[in-house]
N, C-alpha and C. Protein backbone atom coordinates (compact mmCIF):
# COMPACT_ATOMS: atom_id res chain seq x y z
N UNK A 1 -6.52 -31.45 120.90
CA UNK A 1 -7.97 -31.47 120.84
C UNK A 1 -8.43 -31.13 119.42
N UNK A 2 -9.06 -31.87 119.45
CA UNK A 2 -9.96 -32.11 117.71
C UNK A 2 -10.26 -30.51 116.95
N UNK A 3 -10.37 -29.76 116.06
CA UNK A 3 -11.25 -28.56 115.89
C UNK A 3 -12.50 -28.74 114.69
N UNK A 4 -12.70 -27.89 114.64
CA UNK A 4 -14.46 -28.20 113.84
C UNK A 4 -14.28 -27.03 112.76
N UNK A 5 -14.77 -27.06 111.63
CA UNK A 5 -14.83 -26.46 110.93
C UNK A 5 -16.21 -26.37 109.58
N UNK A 6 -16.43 -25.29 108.77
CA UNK A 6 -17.00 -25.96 107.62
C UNK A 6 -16.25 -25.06 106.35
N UNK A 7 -16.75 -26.31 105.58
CA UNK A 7 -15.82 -26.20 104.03
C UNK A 7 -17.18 -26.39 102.82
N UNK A 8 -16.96 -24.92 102.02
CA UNK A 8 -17.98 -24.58 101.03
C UNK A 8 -17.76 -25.64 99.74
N UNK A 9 -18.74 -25.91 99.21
CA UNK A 9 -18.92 -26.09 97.94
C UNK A 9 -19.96 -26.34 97.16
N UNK A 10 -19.75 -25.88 95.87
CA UNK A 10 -21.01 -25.93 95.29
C UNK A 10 -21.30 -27.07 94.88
N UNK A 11 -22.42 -27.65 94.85
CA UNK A 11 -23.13 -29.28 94.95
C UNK A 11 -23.04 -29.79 93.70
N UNK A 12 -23.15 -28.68 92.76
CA UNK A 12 -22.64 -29.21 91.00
C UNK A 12 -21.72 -29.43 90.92
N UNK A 13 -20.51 -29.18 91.31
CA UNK A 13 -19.54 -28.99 91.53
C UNK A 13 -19.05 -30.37 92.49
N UNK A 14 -18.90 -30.45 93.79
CA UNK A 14 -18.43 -31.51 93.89
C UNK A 14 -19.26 -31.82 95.42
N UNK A 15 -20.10 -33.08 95.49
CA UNK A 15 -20.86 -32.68 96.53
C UNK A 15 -20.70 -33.36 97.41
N UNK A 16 -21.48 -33.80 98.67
CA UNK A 16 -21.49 -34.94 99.55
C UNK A 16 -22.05 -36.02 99.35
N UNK A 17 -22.73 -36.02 98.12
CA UNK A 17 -22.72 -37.59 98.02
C UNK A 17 -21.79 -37.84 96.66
N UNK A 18 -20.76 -37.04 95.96
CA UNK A 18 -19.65 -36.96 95.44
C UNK A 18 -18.89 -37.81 96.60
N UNK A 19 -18.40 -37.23 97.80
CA UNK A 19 -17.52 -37.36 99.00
C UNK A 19 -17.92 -38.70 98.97
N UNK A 20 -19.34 -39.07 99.26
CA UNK A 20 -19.90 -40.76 99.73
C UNK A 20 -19.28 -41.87 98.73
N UNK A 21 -19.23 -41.36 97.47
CA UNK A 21 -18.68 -42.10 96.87
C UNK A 21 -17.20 -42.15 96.77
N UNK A 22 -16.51 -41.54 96.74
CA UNK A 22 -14.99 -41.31 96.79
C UNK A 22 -14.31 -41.66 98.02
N UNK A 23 -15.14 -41.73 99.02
CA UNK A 23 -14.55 -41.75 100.43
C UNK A 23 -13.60 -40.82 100.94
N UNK A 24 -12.63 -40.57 100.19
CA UNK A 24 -11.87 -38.80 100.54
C UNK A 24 -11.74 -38.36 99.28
N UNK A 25 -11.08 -36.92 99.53
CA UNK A 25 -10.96 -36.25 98.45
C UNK A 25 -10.15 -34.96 98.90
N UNK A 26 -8.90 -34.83 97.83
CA UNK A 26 -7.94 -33.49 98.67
C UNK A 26 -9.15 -32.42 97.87
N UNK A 27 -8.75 -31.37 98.98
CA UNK A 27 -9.43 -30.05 99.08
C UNK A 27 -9.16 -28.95 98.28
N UNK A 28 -8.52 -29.27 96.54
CA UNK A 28 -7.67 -28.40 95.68
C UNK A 28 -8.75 -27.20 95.68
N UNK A 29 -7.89 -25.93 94.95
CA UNK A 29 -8.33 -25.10 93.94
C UNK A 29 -8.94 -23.81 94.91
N UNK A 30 -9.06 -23.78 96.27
CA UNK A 30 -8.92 -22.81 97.04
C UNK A 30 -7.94 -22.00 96.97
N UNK A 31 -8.62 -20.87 96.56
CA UNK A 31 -7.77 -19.53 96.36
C UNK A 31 -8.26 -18.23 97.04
N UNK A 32 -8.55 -18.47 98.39
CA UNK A 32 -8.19 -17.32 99.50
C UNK A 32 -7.28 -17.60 100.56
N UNK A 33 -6.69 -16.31 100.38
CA UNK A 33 -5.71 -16.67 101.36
C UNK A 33 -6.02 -16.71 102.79
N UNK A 34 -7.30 -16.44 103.23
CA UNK A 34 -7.61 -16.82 104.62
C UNK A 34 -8.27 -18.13 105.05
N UNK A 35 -8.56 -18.51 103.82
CA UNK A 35 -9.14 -20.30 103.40
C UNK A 35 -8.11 -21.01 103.92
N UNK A 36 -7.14 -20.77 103.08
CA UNK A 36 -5.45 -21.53 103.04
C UNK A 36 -4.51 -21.55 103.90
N UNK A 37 -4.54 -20.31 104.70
CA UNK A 37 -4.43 -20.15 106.02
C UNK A 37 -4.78 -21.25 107.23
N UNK A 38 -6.22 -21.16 107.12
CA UNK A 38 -6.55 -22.11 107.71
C UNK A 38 -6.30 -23.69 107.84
N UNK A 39 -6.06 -24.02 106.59
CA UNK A 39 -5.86 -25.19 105.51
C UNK A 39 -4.42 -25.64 106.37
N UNK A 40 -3.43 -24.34 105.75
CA UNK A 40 -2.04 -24.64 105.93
C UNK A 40 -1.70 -24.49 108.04
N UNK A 41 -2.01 -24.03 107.98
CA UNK A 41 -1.59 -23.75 110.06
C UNK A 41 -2.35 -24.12 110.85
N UNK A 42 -3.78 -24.61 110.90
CA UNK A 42 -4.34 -24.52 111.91
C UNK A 42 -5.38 -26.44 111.81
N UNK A 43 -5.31 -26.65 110.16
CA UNK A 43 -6.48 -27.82 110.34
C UNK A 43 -5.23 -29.00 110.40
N UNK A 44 -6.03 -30.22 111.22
CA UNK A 44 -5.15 -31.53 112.00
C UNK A 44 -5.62 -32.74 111.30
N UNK A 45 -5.36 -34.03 111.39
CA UNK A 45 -5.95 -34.80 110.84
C UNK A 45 -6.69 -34.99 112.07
N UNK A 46 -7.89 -35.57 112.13
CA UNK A 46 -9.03 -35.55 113.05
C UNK A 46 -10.09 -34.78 112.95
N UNK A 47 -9.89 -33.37 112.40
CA UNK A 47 -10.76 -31.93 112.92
C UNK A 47 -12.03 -32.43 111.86
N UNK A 48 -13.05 -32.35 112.38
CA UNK A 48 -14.72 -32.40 111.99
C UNK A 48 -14.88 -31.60 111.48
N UNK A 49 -15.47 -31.55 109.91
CA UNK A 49 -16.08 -30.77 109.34
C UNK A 49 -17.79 -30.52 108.28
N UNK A 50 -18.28 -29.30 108.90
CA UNK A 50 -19.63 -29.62 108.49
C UNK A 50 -19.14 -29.66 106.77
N UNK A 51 -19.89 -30.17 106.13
CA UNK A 51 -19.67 -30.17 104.52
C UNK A 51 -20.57 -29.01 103.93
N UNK A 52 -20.76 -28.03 103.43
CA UNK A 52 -21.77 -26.67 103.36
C UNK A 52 -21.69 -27.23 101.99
N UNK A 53 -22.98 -27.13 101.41
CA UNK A 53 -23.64 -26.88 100.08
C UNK A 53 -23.86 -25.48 99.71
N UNK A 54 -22.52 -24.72 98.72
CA UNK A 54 -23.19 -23.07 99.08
C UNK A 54 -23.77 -22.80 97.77
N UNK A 55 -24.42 -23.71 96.80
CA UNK A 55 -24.88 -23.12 95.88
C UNK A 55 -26.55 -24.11 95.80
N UNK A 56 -26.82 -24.30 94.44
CA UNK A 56 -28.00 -25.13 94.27
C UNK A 56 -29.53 -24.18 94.86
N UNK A 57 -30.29 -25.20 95.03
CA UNK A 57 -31.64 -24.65 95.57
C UNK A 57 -31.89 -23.98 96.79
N UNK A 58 -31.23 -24.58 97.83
CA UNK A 58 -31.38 -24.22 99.20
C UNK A 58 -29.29 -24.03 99.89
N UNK A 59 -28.74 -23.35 99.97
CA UNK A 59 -27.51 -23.57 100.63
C UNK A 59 -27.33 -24.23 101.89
N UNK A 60 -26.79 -24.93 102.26
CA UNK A 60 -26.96 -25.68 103.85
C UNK A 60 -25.96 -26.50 103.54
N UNK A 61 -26.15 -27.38 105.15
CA UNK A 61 -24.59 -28.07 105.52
C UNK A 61 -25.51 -29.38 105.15
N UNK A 62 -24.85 -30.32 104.31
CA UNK A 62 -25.33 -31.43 103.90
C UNK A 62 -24.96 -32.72 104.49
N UNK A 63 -23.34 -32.61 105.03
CA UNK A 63 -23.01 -33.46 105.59
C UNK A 63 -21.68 -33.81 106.75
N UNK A 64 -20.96 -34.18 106.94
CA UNK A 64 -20.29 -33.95 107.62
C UNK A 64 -18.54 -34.85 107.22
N UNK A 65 -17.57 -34.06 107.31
CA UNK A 65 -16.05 -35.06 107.06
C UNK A 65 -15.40 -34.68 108.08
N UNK A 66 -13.99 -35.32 107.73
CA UNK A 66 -13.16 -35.27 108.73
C UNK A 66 -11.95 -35.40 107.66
N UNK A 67 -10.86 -34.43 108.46
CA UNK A 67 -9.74 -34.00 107.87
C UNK A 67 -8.98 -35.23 107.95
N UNK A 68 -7.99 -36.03 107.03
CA UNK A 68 -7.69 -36.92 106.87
C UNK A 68 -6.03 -36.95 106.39
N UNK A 69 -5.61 -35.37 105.86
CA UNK A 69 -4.55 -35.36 105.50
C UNK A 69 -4.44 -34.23 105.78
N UNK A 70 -3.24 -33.62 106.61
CA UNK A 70 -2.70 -32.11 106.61
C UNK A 70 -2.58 -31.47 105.83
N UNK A 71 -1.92 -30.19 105.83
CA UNK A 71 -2.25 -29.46 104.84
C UNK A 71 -0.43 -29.91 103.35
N UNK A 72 -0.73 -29.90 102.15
CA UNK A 72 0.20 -30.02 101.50
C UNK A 72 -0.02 -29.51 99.84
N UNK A 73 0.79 -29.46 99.28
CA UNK A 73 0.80 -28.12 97.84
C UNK A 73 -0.39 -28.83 97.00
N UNK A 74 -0.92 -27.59 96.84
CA UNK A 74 -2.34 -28.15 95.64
C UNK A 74 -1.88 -28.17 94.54
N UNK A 75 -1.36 -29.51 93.83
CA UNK A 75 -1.21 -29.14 92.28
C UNK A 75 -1.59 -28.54 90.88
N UNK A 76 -3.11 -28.13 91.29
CA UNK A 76 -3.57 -27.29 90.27
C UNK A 76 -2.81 -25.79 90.50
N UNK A 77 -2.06 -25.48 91.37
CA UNK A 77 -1.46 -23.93 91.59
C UNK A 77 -0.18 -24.09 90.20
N UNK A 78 0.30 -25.56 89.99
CA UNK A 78 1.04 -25.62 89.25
C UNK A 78 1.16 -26.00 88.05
N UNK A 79 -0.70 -26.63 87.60
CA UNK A 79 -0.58 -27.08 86.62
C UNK A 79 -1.18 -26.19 85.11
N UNK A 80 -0.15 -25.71 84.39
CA UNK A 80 -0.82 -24.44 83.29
C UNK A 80 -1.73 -24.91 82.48
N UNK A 81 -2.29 -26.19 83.14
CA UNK A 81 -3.46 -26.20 82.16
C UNK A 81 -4.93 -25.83 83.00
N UNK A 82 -4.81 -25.85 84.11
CA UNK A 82 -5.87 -26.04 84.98
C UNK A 82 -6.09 -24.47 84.74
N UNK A 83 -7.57 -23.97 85.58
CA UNK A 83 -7.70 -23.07 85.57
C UNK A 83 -7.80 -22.33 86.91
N UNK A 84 -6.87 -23.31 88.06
CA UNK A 84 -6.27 -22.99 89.37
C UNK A 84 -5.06 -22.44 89.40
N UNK A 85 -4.22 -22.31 88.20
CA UNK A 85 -2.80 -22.72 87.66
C UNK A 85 -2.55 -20.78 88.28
N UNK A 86 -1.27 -20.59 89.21
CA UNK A 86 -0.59 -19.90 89.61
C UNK A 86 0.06 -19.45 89.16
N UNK A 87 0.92 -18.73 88.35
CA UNK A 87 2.54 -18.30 87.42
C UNK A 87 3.14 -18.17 89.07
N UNK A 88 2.78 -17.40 89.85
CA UNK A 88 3.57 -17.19 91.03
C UNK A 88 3.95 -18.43 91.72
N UNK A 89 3.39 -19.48 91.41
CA UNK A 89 3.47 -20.63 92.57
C UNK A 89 4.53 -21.28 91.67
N UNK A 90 5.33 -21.77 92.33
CA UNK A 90 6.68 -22.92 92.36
C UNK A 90 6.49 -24.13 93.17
N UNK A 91 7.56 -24.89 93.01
CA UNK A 91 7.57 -26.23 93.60
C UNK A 91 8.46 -25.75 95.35
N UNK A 92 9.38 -24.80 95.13
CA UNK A 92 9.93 -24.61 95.92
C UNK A 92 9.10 -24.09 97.10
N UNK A 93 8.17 -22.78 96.13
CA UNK A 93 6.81 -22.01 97.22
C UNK A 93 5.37 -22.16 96.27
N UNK A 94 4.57 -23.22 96.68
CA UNK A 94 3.82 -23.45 96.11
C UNK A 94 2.56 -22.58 96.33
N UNK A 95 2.77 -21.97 97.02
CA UNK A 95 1.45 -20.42 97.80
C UNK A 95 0.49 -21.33 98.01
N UNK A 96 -0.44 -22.37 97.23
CA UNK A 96 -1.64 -22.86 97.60
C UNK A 96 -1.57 -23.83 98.42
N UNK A 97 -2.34 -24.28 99.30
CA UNK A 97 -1.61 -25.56 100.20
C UNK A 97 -3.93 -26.55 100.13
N UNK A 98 -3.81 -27.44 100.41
CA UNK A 98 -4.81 -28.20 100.43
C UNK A 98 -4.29 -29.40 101.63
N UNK A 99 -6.24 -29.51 101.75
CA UNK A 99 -5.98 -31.18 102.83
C UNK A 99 -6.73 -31.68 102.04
N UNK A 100 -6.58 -33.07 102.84
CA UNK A 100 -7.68 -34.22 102.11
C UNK A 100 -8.72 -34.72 103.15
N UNK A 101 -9.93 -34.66 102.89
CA UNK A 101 -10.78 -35.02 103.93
C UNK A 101 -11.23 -36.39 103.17
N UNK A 102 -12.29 -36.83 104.58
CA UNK A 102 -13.24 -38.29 103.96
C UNK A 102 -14.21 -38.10 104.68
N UNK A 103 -15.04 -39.10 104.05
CA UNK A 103 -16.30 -39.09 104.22
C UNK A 103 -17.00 -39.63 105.84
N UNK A 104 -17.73 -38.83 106.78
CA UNK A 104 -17.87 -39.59 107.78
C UNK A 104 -20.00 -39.99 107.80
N UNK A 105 -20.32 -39.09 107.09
CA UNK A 105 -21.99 -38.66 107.00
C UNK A 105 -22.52 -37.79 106.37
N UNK A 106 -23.89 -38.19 105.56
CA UNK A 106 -24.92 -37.45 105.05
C UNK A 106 -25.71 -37.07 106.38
N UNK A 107 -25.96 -35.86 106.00
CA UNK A 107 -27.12 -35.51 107.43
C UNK A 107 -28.31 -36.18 106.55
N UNK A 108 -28.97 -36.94 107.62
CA UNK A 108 -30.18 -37.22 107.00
C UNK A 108 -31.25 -35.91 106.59
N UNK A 109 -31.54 -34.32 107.23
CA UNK A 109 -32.43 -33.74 106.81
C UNK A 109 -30.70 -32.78 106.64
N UNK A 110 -30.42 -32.06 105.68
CA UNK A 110 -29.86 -31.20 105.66
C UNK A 110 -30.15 -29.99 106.54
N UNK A 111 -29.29 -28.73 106.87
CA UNK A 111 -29.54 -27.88 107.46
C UNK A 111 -29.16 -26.55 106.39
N UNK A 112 -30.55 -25.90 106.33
CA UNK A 112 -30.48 -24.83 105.55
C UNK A 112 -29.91 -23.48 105.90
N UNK A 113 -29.46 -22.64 105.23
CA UNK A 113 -28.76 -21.66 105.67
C UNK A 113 -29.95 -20.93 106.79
N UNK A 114 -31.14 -20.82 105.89
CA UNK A 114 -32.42 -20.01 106.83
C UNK A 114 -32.49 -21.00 108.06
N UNK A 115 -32.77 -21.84 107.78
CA UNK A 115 -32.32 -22.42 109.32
C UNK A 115 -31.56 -22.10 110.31
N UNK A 116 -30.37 -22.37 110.26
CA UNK A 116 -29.51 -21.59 110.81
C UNK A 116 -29.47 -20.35 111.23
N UNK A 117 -29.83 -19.52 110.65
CA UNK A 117 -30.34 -17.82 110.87
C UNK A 117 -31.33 -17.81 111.40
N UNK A 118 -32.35 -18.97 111.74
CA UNK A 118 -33.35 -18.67 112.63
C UNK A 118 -32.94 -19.19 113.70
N UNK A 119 -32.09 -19.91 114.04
CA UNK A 119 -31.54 -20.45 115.44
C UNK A 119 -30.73 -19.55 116.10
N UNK A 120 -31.28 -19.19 117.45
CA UNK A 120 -30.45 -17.83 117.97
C UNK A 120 -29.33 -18.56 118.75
N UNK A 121 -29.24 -19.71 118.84
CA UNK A 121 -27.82 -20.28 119.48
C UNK A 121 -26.80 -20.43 118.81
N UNK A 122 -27.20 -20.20 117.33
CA UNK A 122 -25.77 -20.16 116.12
C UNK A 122 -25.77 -18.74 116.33
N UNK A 123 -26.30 -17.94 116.43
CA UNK A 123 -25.80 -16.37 116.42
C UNK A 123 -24.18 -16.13 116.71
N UNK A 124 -23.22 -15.41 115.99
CA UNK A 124 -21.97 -15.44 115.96
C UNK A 124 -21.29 -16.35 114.75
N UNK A 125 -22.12 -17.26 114.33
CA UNK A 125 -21.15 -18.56 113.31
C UNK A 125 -20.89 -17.92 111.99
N UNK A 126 -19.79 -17.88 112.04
CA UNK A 126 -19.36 -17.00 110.80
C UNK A 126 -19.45 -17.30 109.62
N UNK A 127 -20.36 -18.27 108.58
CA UNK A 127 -21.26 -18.36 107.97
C UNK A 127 -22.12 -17.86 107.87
N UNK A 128 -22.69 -17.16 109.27
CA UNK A 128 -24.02 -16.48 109.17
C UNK A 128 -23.61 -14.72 109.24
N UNK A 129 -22.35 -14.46 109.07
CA UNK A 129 -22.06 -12.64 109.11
C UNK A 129 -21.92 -12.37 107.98
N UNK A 130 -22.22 -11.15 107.93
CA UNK A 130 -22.44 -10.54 106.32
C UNK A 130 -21.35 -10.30 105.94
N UNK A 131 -20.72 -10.25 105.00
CA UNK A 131 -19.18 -10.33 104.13
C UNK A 131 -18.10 -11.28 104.53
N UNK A 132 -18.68 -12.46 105.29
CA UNK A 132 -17.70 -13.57 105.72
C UNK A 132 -17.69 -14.54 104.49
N UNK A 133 -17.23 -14.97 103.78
CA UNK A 133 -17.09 -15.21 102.57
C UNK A 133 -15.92 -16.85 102.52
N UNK A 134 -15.32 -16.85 103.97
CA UNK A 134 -14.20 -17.80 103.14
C UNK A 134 -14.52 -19.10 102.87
N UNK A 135 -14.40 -20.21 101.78
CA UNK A 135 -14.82 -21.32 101.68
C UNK A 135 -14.37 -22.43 102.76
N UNK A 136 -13.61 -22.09 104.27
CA UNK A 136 -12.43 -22.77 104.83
C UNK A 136 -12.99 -21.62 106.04
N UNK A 137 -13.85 -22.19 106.82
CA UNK A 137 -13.70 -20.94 108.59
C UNK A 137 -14.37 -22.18 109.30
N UNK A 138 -13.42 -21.27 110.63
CA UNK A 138 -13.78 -22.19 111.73
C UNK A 138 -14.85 -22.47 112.57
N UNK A 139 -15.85 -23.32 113.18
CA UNK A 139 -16.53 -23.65 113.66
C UNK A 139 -16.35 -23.91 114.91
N UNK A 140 -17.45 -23.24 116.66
CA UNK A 140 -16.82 -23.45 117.66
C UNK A 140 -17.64 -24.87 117.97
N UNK A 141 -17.22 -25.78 118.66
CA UNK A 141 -17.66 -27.29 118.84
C UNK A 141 -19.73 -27.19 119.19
N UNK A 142 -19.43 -25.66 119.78
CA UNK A 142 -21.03 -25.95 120.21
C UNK A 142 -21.53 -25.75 119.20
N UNK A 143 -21.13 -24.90 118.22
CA UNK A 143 -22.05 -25.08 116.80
C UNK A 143 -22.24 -25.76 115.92
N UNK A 144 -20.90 -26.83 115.81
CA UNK A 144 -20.68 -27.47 115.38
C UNK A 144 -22.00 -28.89 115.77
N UNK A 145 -21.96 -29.35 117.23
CA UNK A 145 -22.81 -30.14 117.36
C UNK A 145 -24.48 -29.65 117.10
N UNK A 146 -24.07 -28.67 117.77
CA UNK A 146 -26.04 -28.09 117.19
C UNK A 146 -26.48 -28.33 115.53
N UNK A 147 -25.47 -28.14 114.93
CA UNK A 147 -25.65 -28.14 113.91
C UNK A 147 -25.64 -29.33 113.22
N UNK A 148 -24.98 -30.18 113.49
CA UNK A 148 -25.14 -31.79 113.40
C UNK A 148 -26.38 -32.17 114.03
N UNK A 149 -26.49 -31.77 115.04
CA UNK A 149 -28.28 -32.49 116.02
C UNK A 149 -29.63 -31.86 114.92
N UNK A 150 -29.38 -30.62 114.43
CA UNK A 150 -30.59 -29.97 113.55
C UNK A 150 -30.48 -30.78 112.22
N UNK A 151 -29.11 -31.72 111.53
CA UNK A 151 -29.93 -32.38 110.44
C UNK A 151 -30.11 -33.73 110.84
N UNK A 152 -30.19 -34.33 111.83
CA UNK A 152 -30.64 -35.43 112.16
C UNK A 152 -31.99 -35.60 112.76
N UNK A 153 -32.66 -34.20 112.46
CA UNK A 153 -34.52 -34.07 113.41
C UNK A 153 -34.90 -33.59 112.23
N UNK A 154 -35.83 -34.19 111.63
CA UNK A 154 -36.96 -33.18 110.77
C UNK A 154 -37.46 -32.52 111.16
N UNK A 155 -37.13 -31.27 110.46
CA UNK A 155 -37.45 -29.80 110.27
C UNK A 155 -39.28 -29.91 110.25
N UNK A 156 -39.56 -29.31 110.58
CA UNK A 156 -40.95 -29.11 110.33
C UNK A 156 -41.03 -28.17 108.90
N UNK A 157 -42.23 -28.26 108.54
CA UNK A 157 -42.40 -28.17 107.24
C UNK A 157 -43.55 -27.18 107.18
């Protein structure tokens, strides 16, 4: 069975309509180990993911992918020029692991973080707890769809 998730990033940085154009893109340069965790043991090819915008004007989930490649060694852990680059990581134990997702949708209205925090049926989504931090956590399916149905309705204004 499919799992749901969302995956941070900052929109300068690399965004969802970055993703629209690329059609996939591996998931390098994650460096928590409860991110990677996730990354490496638990995400499938199939699993839905909201796309989170965590920086810019408003933070919110912008769009939506799907995991496309399991998890396998991020080469920036190995490359000394990058500024992902590991001394600890080897070819043998590469410590960082990445997937590759693609593109499935732009939400047409994005969903803002305050949004979300005003919806008492996300209450629990660990995006919304204070010191939950990882760029890579899991999503349970009902939040997952609520949260897909809230950027497809305009928000009132």
């Amino acid at each position: 069975m499919a799992q749901h998730w969302l995956m941070k990033s900052e929109p300068e940085t690399y965004s969802i309509d970055d993703l629209k154009r690329d059609k996939r893109t591996g998931w390098a340069n994650v460096r928590s180990y409860q991110a990677r965790n996730y990354m490496r043991d638990q995400m499938k090819v199939g699993d839905l993911v909201l796309f989170y915008h965590s920086g810019g004007d408003e933070p919110g989930v912008a769009g939506i992918a799907r995991v496309c490649r399991e998890a396998h060694p991020d080469p920036t852990a190995l490359d000394k020029r990058s500024e992902y680059f590991d001394p600890k990581a080897t070819k043998g134990n590469p410590i960082w692991m990445m997937v590759d997702v693609e593109f499935v949708e732009k939400l047409p209205h994005p969903v803002s973080l305050k949004a979300m925090k005003a919806e008492p049926k996300l209450k629990g989504m660990m995006v919304l707890q204070p010191g939950h931090r990882p760029s890579v956590q899991p999503v349970s399916p009902e939040h997952f769809q609520l949260v897909r149905k809230m950027g497809t309705i305009r928000p009132d204004r």
